[in-house]
C-alpha atoms as a PDB file:
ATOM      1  CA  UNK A   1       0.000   0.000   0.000  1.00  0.00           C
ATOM      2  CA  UNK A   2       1.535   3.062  -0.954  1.00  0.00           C
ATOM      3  CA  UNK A   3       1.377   5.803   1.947  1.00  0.00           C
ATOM      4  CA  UNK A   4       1.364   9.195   2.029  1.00  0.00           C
ATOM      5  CA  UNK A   5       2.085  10.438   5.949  1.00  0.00           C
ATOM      6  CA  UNK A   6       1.436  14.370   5.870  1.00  0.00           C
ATOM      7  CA  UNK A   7      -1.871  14.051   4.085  1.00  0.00           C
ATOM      8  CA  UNK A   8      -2.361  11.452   6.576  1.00  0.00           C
ATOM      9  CA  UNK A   9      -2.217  13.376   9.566  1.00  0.00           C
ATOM     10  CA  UNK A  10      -3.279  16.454   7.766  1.00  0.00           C
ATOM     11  CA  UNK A  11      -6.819  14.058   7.526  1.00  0.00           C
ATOM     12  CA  UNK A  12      -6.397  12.934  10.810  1.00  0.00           C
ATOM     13  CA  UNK A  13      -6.376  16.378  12.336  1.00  0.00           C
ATOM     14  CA  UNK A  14      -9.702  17.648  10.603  1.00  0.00           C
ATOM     15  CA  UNK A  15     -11.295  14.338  11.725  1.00  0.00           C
ATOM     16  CA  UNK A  16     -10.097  15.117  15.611  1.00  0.00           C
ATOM     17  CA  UNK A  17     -11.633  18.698  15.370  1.00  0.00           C
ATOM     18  CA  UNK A  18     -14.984  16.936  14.043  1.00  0.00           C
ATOM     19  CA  UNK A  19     -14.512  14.647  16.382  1.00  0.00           C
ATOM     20  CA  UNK A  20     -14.701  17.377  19.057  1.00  0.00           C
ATOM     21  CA  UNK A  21     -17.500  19.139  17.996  1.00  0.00           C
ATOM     22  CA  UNK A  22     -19.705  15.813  17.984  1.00  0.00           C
ATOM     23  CA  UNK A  23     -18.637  15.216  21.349  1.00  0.00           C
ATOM     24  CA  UNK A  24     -19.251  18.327  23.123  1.00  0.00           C
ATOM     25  CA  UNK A  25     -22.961  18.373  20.915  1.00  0.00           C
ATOM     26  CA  UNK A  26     -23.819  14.768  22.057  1.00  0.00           C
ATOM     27  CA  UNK A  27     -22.410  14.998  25.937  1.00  0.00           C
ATOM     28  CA  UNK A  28     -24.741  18.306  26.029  1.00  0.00           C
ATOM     29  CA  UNK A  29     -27.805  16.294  24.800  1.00  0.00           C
ATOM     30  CA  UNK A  30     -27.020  12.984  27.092  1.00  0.00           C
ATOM     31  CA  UNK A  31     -26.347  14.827  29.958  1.00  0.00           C
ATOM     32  CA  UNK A  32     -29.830  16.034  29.946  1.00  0.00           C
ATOM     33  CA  UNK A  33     -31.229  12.949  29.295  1.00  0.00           C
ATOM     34  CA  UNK A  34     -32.717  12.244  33.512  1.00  0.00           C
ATOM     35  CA  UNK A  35     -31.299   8.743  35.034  1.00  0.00           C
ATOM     36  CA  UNK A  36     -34.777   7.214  34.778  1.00  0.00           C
ATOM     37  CA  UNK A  37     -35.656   8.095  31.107  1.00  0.00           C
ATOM     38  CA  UNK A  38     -34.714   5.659  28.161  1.00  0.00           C
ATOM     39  CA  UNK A  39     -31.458   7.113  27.000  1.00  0.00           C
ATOM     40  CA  UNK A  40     -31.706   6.193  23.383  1.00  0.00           C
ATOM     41  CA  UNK A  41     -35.295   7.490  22.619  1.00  0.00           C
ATOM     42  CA  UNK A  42     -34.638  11.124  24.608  1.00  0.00           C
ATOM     43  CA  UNK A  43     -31.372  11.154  22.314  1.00  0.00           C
ATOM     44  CA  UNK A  44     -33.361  10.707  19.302  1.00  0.00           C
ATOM     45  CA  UNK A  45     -35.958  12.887  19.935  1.00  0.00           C
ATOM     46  CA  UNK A  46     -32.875  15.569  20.412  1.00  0.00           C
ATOM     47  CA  UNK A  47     -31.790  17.872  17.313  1.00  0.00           C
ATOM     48  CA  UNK A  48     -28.659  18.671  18.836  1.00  0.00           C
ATOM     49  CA  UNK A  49     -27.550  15.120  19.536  1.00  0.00           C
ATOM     50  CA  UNK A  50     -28.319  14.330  15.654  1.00  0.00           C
ATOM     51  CA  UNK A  51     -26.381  17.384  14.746  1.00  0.00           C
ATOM     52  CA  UNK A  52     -23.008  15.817  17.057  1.00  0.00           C
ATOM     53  CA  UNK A  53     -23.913  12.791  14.882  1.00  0.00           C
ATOM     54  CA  UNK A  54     -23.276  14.750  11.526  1.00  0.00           C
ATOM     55  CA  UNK A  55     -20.349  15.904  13.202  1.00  0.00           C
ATOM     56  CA  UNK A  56     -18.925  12.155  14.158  1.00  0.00           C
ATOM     57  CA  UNK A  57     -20.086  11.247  10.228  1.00  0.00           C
ATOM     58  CA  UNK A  58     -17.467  14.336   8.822  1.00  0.00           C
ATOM     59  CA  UNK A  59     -15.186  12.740  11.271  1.00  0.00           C
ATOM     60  CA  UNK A  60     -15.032   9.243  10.042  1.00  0.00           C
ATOM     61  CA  UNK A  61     -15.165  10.357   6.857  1.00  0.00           C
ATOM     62  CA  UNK A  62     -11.741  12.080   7.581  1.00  0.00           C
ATOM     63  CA  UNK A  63     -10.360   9.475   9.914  1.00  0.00           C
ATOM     64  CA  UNK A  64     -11.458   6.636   6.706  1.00  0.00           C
ATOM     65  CA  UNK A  65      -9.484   8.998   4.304  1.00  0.00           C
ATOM     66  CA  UNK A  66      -6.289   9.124   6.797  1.00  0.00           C
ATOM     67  CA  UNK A  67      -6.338   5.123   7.366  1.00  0.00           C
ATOM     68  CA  UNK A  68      -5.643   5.166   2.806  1.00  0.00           C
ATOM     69  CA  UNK A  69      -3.351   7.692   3.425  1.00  0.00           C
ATOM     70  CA  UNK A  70      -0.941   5.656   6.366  1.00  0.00           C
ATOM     71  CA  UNK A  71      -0.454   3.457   8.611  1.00  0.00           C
ATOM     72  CA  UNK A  72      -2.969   2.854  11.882  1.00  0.00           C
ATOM     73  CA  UNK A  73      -0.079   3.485  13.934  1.00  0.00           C
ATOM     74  CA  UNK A  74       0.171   6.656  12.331  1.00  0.00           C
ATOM     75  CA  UNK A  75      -3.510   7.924  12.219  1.00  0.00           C
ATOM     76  CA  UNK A  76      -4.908   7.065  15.648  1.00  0.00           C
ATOM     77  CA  UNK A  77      -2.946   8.802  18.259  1.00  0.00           C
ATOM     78  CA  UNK A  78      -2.927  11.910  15.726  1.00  0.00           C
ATOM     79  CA  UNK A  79      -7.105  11.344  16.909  1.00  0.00           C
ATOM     80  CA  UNK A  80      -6.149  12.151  20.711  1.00  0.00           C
ATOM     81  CA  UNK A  81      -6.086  15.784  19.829  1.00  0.00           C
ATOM     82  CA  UNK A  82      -9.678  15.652  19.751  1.00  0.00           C
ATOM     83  CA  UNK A  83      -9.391  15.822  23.418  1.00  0.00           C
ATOM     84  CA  UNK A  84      -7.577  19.537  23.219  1.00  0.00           C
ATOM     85  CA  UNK A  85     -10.046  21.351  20.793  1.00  0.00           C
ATOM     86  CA  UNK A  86     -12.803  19.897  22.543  1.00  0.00           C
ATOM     87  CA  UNK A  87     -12.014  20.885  26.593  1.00  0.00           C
ATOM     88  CA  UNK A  88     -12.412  24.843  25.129  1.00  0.00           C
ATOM     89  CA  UNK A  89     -15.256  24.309  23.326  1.00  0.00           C
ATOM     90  CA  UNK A  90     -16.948  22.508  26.311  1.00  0.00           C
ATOM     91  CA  UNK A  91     -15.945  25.197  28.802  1.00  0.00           C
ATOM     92  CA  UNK A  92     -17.443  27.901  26.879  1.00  0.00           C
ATOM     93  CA  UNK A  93     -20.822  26.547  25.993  1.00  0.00           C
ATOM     94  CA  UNK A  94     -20.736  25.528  29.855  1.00  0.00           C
ATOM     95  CA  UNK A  95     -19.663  28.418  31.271  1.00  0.00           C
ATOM     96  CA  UNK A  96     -17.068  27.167  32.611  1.00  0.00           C
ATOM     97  CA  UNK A  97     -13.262  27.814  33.015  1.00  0.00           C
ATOM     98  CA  UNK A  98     -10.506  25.478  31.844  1.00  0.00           C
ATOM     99  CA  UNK A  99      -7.977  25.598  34.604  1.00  0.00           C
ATOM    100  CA  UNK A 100      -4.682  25.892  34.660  1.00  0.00           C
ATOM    101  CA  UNK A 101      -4.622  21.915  35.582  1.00  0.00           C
ATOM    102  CA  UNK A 102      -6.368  20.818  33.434  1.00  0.00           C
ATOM    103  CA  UNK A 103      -4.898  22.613  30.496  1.00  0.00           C
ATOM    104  CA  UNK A 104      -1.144  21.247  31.718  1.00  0.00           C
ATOM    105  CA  UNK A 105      -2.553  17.592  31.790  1.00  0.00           C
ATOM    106  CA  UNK A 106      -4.173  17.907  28.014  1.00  0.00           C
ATOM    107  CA  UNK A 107      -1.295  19.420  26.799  1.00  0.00           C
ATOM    108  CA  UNK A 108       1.192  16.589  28.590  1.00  0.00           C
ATOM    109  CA  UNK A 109      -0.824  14.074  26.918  1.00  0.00           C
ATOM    110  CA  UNK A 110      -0.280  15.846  23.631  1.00  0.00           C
ATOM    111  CA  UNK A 111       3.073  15.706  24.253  1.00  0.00           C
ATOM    112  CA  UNK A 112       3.153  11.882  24.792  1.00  0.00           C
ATOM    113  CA  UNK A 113       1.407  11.625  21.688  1.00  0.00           C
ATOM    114  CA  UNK A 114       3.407  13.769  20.077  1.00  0.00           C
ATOM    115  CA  UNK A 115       6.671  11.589  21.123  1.00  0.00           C
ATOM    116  CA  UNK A 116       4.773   8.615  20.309  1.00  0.00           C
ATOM    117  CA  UNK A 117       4.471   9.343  16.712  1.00  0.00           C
ATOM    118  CA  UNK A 118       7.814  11.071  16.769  1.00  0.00           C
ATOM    119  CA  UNK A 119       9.766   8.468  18.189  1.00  0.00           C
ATOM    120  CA  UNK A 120       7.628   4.989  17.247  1.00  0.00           C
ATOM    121  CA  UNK A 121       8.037   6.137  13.427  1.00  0.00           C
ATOM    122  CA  UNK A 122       5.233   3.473  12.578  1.00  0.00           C
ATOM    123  CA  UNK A 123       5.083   1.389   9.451  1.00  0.00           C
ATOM    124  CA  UNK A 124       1.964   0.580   7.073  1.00  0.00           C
ATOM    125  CA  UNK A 125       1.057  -3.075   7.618  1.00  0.00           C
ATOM    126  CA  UNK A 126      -1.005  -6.098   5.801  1.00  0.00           C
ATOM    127  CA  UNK A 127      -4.597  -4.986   6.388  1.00  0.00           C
ATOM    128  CA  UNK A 128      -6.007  -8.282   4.867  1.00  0.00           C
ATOM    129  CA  UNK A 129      -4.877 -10.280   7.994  1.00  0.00           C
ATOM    130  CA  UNK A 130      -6.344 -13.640   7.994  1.00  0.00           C
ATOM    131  CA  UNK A 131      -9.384 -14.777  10.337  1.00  0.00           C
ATOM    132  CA  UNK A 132      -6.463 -17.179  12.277  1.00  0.00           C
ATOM    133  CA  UNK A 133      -4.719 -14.349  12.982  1.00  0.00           C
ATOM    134  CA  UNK A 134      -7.614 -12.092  14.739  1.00  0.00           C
ATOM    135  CA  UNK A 135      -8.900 -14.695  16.897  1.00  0.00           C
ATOM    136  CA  UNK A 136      -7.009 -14.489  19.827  1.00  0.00           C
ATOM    137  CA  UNK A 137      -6.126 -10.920  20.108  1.00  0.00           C
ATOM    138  CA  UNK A 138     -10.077 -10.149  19.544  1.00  0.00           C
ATOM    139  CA  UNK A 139     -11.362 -12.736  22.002  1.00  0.00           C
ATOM    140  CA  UNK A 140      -8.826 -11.245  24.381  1.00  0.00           C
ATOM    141  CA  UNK A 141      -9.572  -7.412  23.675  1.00  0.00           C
ATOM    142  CA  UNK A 142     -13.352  -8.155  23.704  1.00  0.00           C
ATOM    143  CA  UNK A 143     -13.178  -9.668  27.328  1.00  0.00           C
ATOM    144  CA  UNK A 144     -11.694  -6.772  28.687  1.00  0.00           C
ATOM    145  CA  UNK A 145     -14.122  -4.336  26.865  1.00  0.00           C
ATOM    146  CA  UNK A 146     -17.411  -6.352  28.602  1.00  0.00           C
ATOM    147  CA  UNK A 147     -15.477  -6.370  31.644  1.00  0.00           C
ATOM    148  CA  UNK A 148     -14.965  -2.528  31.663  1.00  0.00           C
ATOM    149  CA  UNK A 149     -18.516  -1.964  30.010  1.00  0.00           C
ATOM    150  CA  UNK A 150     -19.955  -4.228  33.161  1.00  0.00           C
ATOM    151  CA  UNK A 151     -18.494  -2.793  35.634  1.00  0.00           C
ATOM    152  CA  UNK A 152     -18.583   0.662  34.505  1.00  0.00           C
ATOM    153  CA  UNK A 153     -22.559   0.054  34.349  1.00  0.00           C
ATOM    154  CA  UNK A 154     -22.568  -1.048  37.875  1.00  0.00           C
ATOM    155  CA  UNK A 155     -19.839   1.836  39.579  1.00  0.00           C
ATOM    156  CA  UNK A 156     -22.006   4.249  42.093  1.00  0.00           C
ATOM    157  CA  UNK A 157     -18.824   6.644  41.355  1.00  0.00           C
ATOM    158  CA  UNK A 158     -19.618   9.172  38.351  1.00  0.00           C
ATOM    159  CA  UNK A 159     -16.488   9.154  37.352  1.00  0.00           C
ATOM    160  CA  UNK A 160     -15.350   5.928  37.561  1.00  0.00           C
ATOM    161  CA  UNK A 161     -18.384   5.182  35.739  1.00  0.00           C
ATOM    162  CA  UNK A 162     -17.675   7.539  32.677  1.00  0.00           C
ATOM    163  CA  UNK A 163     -13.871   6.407  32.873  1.00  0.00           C
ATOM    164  CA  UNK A 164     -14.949   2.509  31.968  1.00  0.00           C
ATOM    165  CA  UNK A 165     -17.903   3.340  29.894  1.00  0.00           C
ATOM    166  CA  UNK A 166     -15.795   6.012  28.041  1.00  0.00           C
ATOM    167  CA  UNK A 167     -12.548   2.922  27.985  1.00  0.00           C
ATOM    168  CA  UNK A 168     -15.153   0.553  26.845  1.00  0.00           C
ATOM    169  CA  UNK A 169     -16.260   2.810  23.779  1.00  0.00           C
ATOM    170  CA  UNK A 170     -13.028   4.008  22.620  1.00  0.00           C
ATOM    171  CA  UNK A 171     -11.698   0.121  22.459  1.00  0.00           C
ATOM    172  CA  UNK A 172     -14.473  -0.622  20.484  1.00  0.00           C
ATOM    173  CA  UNK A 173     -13.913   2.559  18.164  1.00  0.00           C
ATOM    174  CA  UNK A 174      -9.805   1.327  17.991  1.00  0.00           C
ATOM    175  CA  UNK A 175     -11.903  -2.388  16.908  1.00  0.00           C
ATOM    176  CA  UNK A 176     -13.097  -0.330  14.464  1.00  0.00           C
ATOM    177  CA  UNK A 177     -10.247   1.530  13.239  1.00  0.00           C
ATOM    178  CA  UNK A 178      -8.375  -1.394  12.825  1.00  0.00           C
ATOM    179  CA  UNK A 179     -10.762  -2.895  10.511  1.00  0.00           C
ATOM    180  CA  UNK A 180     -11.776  -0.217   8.576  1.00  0.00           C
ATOM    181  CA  UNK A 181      -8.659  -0.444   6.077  1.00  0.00           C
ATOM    182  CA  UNK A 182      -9.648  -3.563   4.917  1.00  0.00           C
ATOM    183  CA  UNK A 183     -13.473  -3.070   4.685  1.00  0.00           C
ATOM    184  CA  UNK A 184     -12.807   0.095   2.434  1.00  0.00           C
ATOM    185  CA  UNK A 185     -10.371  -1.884   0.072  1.00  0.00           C
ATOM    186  CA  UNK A 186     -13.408  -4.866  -0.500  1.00  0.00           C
ATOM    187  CA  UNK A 187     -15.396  -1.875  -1.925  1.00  0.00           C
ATOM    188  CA  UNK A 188     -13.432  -2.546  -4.762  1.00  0.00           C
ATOM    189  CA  UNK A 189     -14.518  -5.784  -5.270  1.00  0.00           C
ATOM    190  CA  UNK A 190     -18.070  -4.522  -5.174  1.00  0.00           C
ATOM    191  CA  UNK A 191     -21.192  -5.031  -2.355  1.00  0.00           C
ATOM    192  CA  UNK A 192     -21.408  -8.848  -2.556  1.00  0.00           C
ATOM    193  CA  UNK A 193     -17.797  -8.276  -1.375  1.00  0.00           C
ATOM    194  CA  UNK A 194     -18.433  -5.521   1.542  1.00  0.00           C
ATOM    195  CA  UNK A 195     -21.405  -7.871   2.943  1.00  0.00           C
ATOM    196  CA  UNK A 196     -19.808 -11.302   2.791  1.00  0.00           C
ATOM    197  CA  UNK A 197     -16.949  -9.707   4.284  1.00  0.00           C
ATOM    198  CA  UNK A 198     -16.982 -10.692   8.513  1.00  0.00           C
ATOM    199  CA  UNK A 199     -15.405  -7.399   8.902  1.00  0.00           C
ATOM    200  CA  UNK A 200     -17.879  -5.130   7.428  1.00  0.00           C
ATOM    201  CA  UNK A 201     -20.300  -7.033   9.850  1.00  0.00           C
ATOM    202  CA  UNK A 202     -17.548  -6.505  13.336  1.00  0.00           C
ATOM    203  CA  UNK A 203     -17.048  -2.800  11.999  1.00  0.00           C
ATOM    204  CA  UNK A 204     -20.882  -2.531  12.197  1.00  0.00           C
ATOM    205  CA  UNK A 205     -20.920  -4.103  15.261  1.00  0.00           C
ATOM    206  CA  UNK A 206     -18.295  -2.438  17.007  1.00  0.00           C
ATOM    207  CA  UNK A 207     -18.727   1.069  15.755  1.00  0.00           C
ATOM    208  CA  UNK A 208     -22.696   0.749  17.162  1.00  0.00           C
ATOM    209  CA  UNK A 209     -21.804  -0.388  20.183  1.00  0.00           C
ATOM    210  CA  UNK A 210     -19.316   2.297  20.776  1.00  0.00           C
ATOM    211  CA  UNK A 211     -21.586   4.740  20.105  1.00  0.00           C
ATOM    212  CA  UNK A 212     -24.078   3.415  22.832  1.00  0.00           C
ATOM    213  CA  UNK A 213     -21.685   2.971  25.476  1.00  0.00           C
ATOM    214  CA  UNK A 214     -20.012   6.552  24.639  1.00  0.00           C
ATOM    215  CA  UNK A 215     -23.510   8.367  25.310  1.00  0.00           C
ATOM    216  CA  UNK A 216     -24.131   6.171  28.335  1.00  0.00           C
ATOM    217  CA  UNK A 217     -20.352   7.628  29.515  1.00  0.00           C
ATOM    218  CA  UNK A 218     -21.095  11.035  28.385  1.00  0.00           C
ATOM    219  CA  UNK A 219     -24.537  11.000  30.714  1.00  0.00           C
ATOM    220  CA  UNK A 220     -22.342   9.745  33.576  1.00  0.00           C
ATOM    221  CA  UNK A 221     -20.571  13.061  34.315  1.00  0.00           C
ATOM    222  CA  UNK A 222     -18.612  16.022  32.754  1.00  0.00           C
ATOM    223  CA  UNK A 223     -16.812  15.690  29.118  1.00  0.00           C
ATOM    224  CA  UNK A 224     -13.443  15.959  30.262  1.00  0.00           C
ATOM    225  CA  UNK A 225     -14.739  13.088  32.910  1.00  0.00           C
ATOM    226  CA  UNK A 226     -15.144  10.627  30.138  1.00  0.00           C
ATOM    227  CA  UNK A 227     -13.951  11.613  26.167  1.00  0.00           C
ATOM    228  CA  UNK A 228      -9.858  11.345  27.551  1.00  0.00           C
ATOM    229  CA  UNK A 229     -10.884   7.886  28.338  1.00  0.00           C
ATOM    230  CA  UNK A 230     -12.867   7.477  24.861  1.00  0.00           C
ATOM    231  CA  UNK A 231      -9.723   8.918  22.824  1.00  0.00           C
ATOM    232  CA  UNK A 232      -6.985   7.403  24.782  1.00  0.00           C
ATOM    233  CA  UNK A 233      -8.528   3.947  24.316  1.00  0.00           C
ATOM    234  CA  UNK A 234      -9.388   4.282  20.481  1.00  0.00           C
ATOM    235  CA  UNK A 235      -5.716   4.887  19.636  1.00  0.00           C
ATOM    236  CA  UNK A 236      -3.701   2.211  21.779  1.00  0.00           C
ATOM    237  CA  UNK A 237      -6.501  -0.551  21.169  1.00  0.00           C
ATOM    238  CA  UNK A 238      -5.673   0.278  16.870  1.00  0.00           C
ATOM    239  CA  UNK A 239      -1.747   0.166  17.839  1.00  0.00           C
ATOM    240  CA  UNK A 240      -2.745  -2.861  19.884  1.00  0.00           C
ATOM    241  CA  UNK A 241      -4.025  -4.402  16.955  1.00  0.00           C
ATOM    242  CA  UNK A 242      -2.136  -2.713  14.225  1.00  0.00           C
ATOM    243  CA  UNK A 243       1.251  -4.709  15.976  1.00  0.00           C
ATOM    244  CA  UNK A 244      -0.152  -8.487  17.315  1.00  0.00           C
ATOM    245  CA  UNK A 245      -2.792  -8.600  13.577  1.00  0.00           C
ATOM    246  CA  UNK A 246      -1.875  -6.398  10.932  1.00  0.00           C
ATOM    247  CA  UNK A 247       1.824  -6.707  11.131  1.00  0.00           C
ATOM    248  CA  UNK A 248       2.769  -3.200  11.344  1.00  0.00           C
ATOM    249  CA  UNK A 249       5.804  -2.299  12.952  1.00  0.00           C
ATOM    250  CA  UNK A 250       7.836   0.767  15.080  1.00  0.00           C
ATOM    251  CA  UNK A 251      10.854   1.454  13.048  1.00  0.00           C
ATOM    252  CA  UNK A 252      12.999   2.515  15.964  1.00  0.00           C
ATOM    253  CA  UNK A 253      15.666   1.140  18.244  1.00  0.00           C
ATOM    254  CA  UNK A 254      15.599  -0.150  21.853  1.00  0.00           C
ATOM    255  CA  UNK A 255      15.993   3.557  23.754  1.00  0.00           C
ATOM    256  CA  UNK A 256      12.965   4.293  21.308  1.00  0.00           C
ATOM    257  CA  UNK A 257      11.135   1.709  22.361  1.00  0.00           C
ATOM    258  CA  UNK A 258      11.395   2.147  26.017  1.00  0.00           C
ATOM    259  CA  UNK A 259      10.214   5.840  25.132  1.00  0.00           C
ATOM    260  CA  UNK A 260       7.802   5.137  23.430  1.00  0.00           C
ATOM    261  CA  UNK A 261       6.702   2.876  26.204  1.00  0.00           C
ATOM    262  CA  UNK A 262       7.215   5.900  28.392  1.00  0.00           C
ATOM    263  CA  UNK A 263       4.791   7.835  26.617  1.00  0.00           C
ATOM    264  CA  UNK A 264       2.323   5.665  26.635  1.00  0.00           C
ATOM    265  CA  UNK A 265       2.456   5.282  30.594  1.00  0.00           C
ATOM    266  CA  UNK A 266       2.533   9.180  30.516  1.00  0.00           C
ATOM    267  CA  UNK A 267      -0.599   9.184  27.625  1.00  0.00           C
ATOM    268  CA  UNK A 268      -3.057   6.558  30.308  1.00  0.00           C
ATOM    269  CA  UNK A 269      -1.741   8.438  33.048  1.00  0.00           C
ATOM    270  CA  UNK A 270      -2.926  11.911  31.957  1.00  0.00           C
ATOM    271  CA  UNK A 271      -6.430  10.364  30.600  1.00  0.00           C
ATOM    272  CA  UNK A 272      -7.058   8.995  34.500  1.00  0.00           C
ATOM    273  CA  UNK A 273      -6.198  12.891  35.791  1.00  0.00           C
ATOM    274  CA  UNK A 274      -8.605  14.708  33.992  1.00  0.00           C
ATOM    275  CA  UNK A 275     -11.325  11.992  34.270  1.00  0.00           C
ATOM    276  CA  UNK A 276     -10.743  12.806  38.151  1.00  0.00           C
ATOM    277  CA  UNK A 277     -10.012  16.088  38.431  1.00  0.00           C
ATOM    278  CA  UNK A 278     -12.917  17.306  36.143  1.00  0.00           C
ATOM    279  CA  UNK A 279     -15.436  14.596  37.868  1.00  0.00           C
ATOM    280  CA  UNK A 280     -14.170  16.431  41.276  1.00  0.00           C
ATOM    281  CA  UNK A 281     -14.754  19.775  39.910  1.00  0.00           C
END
């Protein structure tokens, strides 16, 4: 596949700010949704939650054209900026300030990111992977995401509750990611190809699932309590599966690795802050 990394990210970026706009829309409309209402009708019945949906449609759009353009490894973290256009955003239509804090923990985990992609260098991979190849890493990642989902459902603590929920969604939405390469290159081979294809039928599933769980996170509690969690997750579950399925690779030596290891500590660790600090606030 032949790559081209600065139209990549250059994709990557407008999807993030999408990305953001959706969020802050849809966390608006769930929030208001009361504890003992259905969730999904209220958020139908809600223009502004559609409109964060037209949003998050631009933004795949833009993340779909970035995955042609490069590697997984490449596009994904580039999607944790979403995180630092959307705080702003939030603050203002909330009346609310963005505190010196918080603005030093988004723009740490920036940084990480930034090193990440800086450092890791990653390279395109095979995105036709075969079945044999999936199985265990998927059985493995989809365990953890119903145990997160579960036990997010059942936490009395806001924000622990919009930290799993939000960790649930964004694996699912890294699922996603990950498949979405090869699901755009059956389009080729026409429909017959995109529906007898099982991952047309996982994106499907995963990307509605995420969906659910991310509104359920966003009712839980603040945005900055739950989207670091959603765009931390999305990223290192599509590196996750980028490196053990689709073969791709960080071209960089041992010190690289370990710093790239660093910032990935420094990435999870950042995400946990804000969820806490803004669920305290």
């Amino acid at each position: 596949m032949t790559t081209h990394p600065a139209a990549a990210v250059l994709c990557a970026l407008l999807a993030a700010l999408l990305f953001a706009v959706a969020a802050v829309a849809q966390q608006r409309a769930a929030a208001a949704v009361p504890e003992g209402e259905s969730l999904v009708r209220s958020l139908l019945r809600n223009p502004r939650w559609w409109a964060g949906i037209v949003g998050d449609a631009g933004g795949y759009a833009m993340q779909v054209a970035a995955l042609a353009l490069g590697a997984v490894l490449l596009v994904q973290p580039i999607l944790v900026s979403a995180l630092v256009f959307a705080l702003p955003l939030s603050a203002r239509l909330n009346a609310r300030r963005v505190t010196p804090r918080t603005w030093a923990t988004a723009l740490a985990l920036t940084a990480a990111l930034a090193c990440f992609l800086l450092v890791g260098n990653p390279t395109a991979g095979d995105s036709d992977a075969p079945v044999r190849d999936w199985l265990l890493p998927l059985l493995g990642l989809l365990g953890l995401i119903v145990a997160a989902a579960v036990r997010g459902v059942a936490a009395p603590d806001p924000a622990r509750r919009a930290l799993l929920l939000g960790a649930a969604s964004g694996s699912l939405y890294g699922l996603a990611a990950a498949l979405t390469s090869y699901v755009t290159d059956l389009f080729e081979h026409g429909l017959g190809a995109v529906l007898g294809g099982w991952q047309s039928w996982a994106l499907i599933a995963a990307g509605g699932t995420g969906v659910y769980l991310q509104q359920r996170a966003f009712r839980a509690g603040p945005l900055a309590a739950s989207l670091p969690a959603v765009t931390i997750a999305e990223p290192l579950v599509a590196a996750f599966l980028g490196i053990a399925v689709l073969d791709e690779r960080m071209r960089t030596n041992s010190i690289g690795l370990v710093v790239t290891a660093i910032a990935v500590i420094v990435m999870c660790a950042t995400t946990i802050t804000l969820s806490r600090s803004q669920a305290e606030a």
